[in-house]
PDB file of N, CA and C in Angstrom:
ATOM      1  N   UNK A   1      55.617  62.536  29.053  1.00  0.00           N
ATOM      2  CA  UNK A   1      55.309  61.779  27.838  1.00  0.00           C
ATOM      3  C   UNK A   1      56.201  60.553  27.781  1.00  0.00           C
ATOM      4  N   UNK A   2      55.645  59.256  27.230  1.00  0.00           N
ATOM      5  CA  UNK A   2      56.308  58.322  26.799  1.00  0.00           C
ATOM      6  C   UNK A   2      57.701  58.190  26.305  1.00  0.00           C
ATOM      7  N   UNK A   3      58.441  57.184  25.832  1.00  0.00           N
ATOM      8  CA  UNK A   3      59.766  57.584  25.128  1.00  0.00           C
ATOM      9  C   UNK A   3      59.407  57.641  23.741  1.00  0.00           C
ATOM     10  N   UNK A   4      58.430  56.233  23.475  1.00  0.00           N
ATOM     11  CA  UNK A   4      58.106  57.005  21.808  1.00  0.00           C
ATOM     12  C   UNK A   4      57.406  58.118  21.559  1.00  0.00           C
ATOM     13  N   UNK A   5      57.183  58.607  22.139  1.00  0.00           N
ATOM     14  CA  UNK A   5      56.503  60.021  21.956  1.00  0.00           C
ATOM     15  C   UNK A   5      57.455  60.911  21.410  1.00  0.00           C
ATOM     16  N   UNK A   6      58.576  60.766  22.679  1.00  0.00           N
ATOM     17  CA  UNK A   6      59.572  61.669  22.283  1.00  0.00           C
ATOM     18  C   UNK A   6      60.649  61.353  20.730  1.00  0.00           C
ATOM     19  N   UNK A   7      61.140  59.978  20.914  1.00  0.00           N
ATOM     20  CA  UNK A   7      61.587  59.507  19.649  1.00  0.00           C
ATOM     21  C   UNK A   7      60.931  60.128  18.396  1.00  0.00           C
ATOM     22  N   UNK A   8      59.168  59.817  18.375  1.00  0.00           N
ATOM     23  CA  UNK A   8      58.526  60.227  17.197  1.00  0.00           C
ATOM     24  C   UNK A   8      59.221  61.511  16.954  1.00  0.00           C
ATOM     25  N   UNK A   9      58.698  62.507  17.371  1.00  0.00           N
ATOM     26  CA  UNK A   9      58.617  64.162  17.950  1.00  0.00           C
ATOM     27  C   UNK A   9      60.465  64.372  17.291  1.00  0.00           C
ATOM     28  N   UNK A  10      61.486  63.695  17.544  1.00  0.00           N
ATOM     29  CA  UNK A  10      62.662  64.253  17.229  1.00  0.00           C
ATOM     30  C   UNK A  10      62.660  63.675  16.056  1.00  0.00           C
ATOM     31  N   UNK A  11      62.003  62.299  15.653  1.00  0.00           N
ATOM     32  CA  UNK A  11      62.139  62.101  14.503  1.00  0.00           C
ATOM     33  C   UNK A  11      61.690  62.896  13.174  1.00  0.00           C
ATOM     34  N   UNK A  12      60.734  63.480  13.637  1.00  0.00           N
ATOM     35  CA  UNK A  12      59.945  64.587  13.054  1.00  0.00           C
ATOM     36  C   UNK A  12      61.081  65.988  12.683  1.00  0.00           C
ATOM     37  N   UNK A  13      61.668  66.280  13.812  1.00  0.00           N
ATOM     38  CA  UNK A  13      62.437  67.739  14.089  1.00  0.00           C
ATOM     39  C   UNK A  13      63.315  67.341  13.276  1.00  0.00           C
ATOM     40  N   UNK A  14      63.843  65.588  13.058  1.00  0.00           N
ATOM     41  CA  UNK A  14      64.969  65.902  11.957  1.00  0.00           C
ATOM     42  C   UNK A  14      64.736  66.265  10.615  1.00  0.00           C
ATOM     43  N   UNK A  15      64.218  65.592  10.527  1.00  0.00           N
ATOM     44  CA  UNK A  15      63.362  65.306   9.000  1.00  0.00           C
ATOM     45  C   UNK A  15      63.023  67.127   8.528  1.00  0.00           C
ATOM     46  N   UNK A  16      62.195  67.952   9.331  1.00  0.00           N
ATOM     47  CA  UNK A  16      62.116  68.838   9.085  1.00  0.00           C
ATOM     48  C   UNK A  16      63.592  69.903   8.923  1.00  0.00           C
ATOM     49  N   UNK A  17      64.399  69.677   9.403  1.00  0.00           N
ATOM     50  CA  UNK A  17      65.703  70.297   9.488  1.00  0.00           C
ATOM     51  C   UNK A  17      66.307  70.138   8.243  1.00  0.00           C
ATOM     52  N   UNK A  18      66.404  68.789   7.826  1.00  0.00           N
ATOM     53  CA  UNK A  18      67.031  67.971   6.638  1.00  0.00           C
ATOM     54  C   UNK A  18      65.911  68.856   5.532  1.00  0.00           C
ATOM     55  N   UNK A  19      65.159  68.738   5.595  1.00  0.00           N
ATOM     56  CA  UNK A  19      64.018  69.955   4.321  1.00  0.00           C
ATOM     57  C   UNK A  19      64.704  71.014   4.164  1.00  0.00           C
ATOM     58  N   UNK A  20      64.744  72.068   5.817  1.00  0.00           N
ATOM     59  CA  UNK A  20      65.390  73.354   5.244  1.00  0.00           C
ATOM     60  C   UNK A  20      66.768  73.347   4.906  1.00  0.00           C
ATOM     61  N   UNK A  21      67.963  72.352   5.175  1.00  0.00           N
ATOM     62  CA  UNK A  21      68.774  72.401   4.797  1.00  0.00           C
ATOM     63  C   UNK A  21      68.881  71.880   3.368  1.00  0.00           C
ATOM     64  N   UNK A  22      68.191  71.284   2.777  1.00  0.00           N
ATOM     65  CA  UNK A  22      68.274  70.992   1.194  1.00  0.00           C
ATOM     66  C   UNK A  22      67.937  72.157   0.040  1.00  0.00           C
ATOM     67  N   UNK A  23      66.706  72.512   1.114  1.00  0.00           N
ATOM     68  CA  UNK A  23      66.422  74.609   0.330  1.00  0.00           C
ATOM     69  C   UNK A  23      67.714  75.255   0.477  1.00  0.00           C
ATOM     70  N   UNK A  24      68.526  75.357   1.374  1.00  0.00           N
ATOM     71  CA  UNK A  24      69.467  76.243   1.526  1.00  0.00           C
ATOM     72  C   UNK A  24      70.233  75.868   0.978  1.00  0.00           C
ATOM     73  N   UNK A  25      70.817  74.521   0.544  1.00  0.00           N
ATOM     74  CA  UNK A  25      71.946  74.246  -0.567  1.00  0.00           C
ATOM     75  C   UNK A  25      71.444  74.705  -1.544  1.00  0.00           C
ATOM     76  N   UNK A  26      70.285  74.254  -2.095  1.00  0.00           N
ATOM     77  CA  UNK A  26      70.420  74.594  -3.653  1.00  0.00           C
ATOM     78  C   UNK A  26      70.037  75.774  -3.965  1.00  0.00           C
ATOM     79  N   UNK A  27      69.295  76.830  -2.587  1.00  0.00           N
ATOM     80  CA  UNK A  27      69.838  78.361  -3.113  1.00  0.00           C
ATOM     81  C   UNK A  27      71.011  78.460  -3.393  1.00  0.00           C
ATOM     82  N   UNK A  28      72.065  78.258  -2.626  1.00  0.00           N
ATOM     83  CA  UNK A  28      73.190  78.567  -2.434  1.00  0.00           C
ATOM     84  C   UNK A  28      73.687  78.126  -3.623  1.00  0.00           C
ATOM     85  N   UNK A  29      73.654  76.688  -4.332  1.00  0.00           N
ATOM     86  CA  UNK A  29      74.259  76.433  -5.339  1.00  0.00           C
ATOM     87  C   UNK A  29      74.100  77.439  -6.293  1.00  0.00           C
ATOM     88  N   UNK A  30      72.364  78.293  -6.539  1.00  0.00           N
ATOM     89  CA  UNK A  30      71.983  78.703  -7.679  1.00  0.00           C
ATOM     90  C   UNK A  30      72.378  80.229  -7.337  1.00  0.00           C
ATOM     91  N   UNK A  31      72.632  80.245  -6.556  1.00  0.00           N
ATOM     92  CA  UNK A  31      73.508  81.843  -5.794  1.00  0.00           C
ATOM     93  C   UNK A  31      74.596  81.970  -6.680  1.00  0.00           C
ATOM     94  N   UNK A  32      75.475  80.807  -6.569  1.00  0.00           N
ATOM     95  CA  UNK A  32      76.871  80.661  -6.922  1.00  0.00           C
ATOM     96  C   UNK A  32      77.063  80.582  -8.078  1.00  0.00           C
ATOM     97  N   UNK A  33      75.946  80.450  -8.843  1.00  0.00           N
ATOM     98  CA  UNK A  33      75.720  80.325 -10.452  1.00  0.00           C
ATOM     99  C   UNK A  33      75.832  81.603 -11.015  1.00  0.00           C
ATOM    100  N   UNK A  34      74.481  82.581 -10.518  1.00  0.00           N
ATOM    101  CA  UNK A  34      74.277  83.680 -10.954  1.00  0.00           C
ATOM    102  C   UNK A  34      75.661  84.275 -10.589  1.00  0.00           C
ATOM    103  N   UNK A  35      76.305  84.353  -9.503  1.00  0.00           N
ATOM    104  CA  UNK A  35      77.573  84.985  -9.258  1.00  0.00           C
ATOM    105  C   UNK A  35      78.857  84.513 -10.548  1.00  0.00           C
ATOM    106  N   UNK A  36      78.654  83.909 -10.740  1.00  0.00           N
ATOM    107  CA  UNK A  36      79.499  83.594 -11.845  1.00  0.00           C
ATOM    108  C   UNK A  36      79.038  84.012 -13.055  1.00  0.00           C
ATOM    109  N   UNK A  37      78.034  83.551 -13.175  1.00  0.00           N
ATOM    110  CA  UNK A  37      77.360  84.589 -14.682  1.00  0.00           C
ATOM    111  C   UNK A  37      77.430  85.609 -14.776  1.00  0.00           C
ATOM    112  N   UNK A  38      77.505  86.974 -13.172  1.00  0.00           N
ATOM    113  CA  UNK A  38      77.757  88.102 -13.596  1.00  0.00           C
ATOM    114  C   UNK A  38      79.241  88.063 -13.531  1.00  0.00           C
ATOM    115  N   UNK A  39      80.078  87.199 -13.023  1.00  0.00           N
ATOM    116  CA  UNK A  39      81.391  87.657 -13.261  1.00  0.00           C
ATOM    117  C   UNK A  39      81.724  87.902 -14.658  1.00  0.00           C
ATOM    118  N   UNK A  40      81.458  86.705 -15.690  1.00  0.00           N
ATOM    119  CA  UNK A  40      81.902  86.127 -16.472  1.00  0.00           C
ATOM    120  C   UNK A  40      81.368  87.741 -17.597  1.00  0.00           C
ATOM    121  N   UNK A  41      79.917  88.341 -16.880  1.00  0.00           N
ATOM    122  CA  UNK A  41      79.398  89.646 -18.195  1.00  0.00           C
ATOM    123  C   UNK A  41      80.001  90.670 -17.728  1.00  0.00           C
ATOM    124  N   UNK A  42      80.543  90.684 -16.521  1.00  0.00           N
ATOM    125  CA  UNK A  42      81.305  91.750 -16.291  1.00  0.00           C
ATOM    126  C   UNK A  42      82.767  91.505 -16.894  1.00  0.00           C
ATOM    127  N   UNK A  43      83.463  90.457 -17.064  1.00  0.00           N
ATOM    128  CA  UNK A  43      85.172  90.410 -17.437  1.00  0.00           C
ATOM    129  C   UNK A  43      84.686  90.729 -18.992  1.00  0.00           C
ATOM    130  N   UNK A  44      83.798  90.538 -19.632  1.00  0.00           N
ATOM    131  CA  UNK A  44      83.530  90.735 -21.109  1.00  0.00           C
ATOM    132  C   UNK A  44      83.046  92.016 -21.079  1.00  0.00           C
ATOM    133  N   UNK A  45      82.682  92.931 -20.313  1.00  0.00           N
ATOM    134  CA  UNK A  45      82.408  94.087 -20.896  1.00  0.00           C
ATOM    135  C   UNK A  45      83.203  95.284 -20.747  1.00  0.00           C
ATOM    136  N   UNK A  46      84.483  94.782 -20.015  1.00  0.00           N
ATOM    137  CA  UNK A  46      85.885  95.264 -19.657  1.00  0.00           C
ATOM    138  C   UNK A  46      86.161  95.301 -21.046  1.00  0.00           C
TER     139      UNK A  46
END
């Protein structure tokens, strides 16, 4: 294959990478949320 072929093709693979890594932050952010919300109902029901 051509070189832009290939250029396209990785340009593509990033782009798609950069997607799942933006899902995985902001699980993670909203992970880190709920983890704190149960901390915070658990130190109050001590």
């Amino acid at each position: 294959e051509n070189l832009e072929e290939t250029v396209n093709r990785l340009v593509a693979d990033v782009a798609t990478h950069e997607d799942a890594l933006g899902f995985a932050a902001e699980t993670f952010e909203g992970f880190k949320e709920e983890m704190k919300l149960m901390r915070e109902q658990m130190a109050e029901s001590m």
